[in-house]
PDB file of N, CA and C in Angstrom:
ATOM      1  N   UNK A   1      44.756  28.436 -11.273  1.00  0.00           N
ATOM      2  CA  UNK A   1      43.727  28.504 -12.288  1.00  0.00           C
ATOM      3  C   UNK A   1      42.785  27.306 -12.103  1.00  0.00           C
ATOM      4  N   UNK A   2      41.583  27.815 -12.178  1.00  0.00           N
ATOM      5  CA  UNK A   2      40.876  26.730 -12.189  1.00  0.00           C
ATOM      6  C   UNK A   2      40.125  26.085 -13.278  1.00  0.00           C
ATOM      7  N   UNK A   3      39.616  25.121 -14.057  1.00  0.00           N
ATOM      8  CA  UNK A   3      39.295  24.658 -15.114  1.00  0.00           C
ATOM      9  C   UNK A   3      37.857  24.195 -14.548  1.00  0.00           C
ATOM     10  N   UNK A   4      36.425  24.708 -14.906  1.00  0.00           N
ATOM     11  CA  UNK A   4      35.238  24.218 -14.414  1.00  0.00           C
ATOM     12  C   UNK A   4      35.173  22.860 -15.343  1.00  0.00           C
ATOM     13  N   UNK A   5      34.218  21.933 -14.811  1.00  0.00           N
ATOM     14  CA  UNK A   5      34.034  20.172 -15.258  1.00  0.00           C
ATOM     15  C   UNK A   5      32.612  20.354 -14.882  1.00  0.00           C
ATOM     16  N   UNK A   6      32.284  19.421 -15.945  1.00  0.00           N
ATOM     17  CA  UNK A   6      30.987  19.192 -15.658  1.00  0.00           C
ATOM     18  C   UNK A   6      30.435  17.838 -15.857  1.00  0.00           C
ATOM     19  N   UNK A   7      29.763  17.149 -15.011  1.00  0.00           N
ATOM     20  CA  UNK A   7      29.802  15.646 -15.071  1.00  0.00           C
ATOM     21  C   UNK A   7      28.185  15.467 -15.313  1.00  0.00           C
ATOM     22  N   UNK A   8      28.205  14.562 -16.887  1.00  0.00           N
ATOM     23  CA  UNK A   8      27.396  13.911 -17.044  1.00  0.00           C
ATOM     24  C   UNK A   8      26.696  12.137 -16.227  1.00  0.00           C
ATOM     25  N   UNK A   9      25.634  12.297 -15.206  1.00  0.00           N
ATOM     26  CA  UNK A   9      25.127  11.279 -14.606  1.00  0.00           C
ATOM     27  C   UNK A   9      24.137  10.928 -14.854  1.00  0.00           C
ATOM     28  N   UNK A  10      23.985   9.538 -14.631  1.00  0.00           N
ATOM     29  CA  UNK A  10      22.204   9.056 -14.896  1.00  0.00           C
ATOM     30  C   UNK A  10      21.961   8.705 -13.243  1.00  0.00           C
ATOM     31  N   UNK A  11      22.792   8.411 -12.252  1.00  0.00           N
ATOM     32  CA  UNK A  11      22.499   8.397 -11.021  1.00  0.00           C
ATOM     33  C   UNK A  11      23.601   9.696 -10.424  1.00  0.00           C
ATOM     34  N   UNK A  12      22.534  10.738 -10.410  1.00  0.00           N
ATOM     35  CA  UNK A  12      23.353  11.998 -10.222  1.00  0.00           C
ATOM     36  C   UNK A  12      23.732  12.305  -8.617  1.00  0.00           C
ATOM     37  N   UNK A  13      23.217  11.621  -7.370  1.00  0.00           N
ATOM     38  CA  UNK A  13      23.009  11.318  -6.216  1.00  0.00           C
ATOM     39  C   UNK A  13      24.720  11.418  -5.777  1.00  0.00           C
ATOM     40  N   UNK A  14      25.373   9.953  -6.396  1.00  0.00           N
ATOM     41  CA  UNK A  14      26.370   9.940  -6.341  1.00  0.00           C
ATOM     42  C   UNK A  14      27.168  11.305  -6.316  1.00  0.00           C
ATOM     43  N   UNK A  15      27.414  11.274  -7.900  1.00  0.00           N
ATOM     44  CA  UNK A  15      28.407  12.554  -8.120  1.00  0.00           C
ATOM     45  C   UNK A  15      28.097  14.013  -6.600  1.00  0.00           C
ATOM     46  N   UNK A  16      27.266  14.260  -6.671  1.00  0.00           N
ATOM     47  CA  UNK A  16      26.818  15.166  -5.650  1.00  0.00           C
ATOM     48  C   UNK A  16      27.079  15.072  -4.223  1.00  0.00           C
ATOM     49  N   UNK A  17      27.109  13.665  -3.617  1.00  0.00           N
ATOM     50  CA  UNK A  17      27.148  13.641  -1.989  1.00  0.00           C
ATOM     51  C   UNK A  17      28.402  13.710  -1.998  1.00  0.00           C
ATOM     52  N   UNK A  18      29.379  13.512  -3.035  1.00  0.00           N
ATOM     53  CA  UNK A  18      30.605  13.533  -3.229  1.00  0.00           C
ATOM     54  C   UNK A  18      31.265  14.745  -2.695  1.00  0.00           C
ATOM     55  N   UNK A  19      30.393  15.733  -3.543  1.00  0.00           N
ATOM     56  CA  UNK A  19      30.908  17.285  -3.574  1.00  0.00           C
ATOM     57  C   UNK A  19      31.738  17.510  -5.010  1.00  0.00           C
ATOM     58  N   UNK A  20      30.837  16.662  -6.106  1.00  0.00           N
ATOM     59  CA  UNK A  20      30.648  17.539  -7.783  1.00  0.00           C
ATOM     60  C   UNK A  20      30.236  18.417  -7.733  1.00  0.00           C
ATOM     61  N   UNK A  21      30.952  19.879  -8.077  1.00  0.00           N
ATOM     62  CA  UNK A  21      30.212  20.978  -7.925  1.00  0.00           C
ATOM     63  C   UNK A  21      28.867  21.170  -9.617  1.00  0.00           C
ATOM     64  N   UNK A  22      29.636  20.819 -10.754  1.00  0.00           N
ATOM     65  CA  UNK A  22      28.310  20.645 -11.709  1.00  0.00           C
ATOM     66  C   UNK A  22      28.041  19.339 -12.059  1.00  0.00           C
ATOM     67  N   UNK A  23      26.496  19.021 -12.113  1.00  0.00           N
ATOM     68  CA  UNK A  23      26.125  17.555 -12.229  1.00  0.00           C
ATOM     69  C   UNK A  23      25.044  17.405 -13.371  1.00  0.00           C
ATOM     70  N   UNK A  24      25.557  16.839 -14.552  1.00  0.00           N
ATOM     71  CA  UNK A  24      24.028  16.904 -15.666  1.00  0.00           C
ATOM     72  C   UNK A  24      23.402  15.672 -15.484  1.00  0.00           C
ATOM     73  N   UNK A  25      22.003  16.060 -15.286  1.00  0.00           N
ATOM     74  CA  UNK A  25      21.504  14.559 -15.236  1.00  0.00           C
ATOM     75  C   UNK A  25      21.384  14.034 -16.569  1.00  0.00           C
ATOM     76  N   UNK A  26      21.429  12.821 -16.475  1.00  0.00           N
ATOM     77  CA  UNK A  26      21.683  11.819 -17.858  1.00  0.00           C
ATOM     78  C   UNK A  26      20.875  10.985 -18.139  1.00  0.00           C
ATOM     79  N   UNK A  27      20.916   9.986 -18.558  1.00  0.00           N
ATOM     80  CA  UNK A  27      19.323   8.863 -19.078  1.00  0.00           C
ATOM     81  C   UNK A  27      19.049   8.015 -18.013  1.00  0.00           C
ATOM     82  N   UNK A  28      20.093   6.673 -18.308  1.00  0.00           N
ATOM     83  CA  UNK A  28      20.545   5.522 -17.975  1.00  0.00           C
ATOM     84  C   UNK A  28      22.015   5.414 -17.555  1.00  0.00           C
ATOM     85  N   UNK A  29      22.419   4.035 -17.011  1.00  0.00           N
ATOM     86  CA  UNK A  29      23.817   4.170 -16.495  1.00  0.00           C
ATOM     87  C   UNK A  29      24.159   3.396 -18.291  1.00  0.00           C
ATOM     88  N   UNK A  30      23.633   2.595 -19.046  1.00  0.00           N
ATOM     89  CA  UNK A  30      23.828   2.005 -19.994  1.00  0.00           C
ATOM     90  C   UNK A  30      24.192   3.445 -21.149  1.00  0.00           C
ATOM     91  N   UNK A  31      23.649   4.291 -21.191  1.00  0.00           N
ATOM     92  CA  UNK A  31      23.323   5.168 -22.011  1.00  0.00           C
ATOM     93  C   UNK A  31      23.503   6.885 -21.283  1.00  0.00           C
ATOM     94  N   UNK A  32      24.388   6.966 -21.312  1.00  0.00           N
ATOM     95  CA  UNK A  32      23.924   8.304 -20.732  1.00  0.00           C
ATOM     96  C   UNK A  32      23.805   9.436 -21.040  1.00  0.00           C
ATOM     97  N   UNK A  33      24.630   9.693 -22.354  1.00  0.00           N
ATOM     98  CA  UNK A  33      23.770  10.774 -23.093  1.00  0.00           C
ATOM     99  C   UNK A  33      22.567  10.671 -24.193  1.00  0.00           C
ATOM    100  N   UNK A  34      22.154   9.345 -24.546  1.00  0.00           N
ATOM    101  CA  UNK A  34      21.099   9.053 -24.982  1.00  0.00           C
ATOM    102  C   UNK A  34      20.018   7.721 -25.002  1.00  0.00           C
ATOM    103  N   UNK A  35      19.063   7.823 -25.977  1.00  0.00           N
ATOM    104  CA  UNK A  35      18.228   6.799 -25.807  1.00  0.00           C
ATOM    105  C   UNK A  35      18.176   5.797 -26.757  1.00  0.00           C
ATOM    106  N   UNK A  36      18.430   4.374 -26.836  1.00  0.00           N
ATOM    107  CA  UNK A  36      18.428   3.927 -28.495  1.00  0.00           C
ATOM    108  C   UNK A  36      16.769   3.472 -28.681  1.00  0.00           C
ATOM    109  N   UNK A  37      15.968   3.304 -27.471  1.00  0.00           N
ATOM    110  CA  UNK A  37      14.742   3.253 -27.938  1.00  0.00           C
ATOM    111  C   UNK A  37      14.018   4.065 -28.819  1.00  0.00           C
ATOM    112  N   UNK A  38      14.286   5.409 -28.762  1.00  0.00           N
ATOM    113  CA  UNK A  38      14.115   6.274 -29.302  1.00  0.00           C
ATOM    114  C   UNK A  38      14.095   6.239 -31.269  1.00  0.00           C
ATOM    115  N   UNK A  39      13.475   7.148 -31.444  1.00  0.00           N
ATOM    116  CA  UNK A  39      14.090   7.170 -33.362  1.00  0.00           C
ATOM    117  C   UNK A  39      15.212   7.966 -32.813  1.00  0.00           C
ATOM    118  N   UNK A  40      16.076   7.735 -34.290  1.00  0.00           N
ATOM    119  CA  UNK A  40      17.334   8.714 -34.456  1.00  0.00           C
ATOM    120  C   UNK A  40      17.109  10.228 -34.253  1.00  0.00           C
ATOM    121  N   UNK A  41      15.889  10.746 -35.042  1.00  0.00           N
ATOM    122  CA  UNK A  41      15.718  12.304 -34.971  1.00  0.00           C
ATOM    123  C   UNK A  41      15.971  12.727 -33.152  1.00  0.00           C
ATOM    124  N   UNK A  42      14.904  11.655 -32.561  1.00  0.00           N
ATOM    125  CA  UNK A  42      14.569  12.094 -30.885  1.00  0.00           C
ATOM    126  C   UNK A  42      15.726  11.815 -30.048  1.00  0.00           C
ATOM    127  N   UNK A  43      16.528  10.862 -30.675  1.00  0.00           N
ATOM    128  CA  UNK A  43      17.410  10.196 -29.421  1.00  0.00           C
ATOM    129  C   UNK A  43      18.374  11.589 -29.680  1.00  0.00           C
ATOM    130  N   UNK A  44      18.429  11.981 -31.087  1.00  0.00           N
ATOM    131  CA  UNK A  44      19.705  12.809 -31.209  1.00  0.00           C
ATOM    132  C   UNK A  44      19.055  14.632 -30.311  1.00  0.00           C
ATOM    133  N   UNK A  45      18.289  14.854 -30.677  1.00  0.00           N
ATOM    134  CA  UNK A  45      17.223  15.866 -29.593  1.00  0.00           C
ATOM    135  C   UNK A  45      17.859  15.844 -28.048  1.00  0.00           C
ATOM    136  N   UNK A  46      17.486  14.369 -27.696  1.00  0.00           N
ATOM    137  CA  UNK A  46      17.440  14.326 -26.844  1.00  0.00           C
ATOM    138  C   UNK A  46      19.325  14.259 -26.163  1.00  0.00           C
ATOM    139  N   UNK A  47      20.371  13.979 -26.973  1.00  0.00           N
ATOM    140  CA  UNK A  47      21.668  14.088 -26.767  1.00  0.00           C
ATOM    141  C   UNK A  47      21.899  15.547 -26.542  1.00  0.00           C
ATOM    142  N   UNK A  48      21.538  16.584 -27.959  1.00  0.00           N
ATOM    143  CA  UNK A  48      21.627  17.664 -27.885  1.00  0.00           C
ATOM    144  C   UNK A  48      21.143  18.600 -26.619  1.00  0.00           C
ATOM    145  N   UNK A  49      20.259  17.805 -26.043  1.00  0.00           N
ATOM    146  CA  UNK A  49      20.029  18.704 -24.561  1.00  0.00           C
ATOM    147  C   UNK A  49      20.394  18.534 -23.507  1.00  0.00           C
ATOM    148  N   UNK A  50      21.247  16.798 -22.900  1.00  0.00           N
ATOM    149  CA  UNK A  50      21.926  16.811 -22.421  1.00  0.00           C
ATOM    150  C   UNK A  50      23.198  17.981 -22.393  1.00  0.00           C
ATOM    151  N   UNK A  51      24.122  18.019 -23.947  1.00  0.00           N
ATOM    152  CA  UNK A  51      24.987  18.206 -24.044  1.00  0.00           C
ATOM    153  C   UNK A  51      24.810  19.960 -23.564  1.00  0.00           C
ATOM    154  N   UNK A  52      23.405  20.544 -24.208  1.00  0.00           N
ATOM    155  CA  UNK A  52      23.462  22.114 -23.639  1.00  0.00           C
ATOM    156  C   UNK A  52      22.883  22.115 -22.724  1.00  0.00           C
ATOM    157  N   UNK A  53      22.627  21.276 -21.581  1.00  0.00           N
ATOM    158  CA  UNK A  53      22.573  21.335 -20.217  1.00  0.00           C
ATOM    159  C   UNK A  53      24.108  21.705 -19.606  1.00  0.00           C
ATOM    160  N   UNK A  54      24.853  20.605 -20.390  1.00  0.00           N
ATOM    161  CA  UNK A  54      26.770  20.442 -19.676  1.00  0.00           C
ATOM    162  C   UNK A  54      27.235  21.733 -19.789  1.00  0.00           C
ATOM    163  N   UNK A  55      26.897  22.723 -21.133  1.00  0.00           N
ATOM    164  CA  UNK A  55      27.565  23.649 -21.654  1.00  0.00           C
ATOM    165  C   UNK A  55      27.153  24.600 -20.525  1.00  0.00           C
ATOM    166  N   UNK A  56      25.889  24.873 -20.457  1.00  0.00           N
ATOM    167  CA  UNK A  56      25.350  25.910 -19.354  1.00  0.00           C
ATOM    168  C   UNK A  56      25.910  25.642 -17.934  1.00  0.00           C
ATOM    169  N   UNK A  57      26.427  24.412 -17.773  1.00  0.00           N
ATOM    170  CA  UNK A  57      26.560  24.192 -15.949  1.00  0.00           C
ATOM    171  C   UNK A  57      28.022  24.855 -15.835  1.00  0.00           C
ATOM    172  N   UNK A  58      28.523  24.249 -17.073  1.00  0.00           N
ATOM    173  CA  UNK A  58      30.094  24.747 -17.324  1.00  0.00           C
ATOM    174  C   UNK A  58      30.085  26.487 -17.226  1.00  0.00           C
ATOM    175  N   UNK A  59      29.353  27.413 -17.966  1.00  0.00           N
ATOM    176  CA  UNK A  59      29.321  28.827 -17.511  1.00  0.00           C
ATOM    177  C   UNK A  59      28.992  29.126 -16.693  1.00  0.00           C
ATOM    178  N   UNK A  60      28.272  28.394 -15.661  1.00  0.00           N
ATOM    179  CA  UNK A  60      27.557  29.088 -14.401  1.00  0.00           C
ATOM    180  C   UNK A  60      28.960  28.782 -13.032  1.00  0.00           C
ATOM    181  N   UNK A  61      28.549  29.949 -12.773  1.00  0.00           N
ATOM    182  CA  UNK A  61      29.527  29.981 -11.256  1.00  0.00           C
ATOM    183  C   UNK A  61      28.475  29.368 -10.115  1.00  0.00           C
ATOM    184  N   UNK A  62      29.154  28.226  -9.613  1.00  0.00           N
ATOM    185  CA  UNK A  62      28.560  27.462  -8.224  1.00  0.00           C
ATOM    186  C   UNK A  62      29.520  27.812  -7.206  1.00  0.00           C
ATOM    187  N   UNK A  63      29.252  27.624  -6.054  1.00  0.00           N
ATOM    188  CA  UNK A  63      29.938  27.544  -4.853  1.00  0.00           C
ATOM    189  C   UNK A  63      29.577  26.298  -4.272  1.00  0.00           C
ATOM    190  N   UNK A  64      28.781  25.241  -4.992  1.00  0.00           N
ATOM    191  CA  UNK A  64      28.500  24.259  -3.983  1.00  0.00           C
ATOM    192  C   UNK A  64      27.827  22.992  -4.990  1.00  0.00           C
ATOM    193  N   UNK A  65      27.327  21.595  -4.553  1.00  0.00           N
ATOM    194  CA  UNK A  65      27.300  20.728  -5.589  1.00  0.00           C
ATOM    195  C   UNK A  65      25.941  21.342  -5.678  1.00  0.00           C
ATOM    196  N   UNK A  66      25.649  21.531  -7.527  1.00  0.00           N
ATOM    197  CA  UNK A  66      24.301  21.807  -8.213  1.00  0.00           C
ATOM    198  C   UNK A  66      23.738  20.519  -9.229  1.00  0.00           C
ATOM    199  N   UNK A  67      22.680  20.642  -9.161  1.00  0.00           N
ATOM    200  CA  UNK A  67      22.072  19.586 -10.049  1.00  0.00           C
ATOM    201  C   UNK A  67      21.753  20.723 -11.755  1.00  0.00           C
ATOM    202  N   UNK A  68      22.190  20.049 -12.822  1.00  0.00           N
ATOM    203  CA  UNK A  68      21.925  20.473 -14.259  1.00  0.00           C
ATOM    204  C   UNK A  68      20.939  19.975 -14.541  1.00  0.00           C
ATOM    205  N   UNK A  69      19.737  19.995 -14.844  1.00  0.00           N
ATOM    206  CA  UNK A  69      18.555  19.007 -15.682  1.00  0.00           C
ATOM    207  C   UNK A  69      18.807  19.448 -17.292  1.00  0.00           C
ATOM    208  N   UNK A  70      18.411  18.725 -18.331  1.00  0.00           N
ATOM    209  CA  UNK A  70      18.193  18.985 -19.504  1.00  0.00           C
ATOM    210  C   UNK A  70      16.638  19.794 -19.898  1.00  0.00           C
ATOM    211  N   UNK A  71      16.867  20.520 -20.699  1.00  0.00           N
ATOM    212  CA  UNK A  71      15.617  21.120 -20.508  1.00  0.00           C
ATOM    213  C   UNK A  71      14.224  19.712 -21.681  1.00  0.00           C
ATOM    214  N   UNK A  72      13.043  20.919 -21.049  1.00  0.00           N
ATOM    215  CA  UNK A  72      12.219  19.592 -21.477  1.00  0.00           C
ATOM    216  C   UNK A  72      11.596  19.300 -22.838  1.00  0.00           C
ATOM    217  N   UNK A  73      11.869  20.699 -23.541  1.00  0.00           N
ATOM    218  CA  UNK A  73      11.325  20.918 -24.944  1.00  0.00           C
ATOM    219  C   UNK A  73      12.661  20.864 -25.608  1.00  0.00           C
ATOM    220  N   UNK A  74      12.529  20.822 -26.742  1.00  0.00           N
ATOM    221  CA  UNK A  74      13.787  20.335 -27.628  1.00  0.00           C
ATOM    222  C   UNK A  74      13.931  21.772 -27.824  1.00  0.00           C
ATOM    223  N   UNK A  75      15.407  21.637 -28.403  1.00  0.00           N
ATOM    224  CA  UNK A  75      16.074  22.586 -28.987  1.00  0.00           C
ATOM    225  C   UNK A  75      15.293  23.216 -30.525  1.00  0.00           C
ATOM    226  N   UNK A  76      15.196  24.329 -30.111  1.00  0.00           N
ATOM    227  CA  UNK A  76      14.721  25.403 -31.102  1.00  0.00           C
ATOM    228  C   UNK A  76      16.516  25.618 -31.886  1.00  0.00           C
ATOM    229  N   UNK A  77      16.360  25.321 -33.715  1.00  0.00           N
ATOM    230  CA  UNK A  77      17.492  25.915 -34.477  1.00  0.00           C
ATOM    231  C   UNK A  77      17.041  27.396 -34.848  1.00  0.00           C
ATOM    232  N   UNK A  78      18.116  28.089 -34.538  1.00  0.00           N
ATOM    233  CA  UNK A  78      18.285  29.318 -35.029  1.00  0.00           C
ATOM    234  C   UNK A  78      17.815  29.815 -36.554  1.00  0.00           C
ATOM    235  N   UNK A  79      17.004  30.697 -36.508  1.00  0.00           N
ATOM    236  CA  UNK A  79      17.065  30.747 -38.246  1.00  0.00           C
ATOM    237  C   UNK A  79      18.037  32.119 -38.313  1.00  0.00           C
ATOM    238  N   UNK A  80      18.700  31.445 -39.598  1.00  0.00           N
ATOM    239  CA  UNK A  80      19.744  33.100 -40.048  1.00  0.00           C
ATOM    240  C   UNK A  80      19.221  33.336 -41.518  1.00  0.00           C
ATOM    241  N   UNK A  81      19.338  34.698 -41.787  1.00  0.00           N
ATOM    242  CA  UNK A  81      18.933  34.937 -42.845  1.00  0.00           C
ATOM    243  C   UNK A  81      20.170  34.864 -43.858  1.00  0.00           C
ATOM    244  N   UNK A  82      19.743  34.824 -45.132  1.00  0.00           N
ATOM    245  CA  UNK A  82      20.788  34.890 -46.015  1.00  0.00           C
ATOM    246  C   UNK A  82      20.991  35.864 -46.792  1.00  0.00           C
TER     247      UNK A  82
END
């Protein structure tokens, strides 16, 4: 059985020449799923798309090392009706 991993990097180079098959790119090596320059609203934005970058690399089937980017527009919340 195999268990897919997905590795969060801010120097994603590494993980990859390695042969990481999923690689999310990340900020900083200080910070890597976020920014503290940032306000709270953006830095947390900006965590949240790391983190559904990881989630997506984790469902995708690779055969070989891939690079994850975070996407570049923030996360759209769902509206549900009540």
């Amino acid at each position: 059985m195999n268990i897919p991993v997905a590795q969060i990097s801010a120097v994603p180079m590494i993980p990859l020449s390695v042969g990481a098959h999923r690689v999310v790119q990340g900020v900083s090596v200080e910070h890597v799923c976020g920014e503290p320059e940032l306000s709270v609203e953006r830095d947390h934005d900006l965590m949240m798309r790391i983190t559904q970058a990881a989630l997506t690399a984790l469902g995708t089937k690779v055969d070989k090392p891939t690079l994850f980017e975070p996407q570049d527009e923030p996360m759209k919340e769902a509206v549900h009706a009540s």
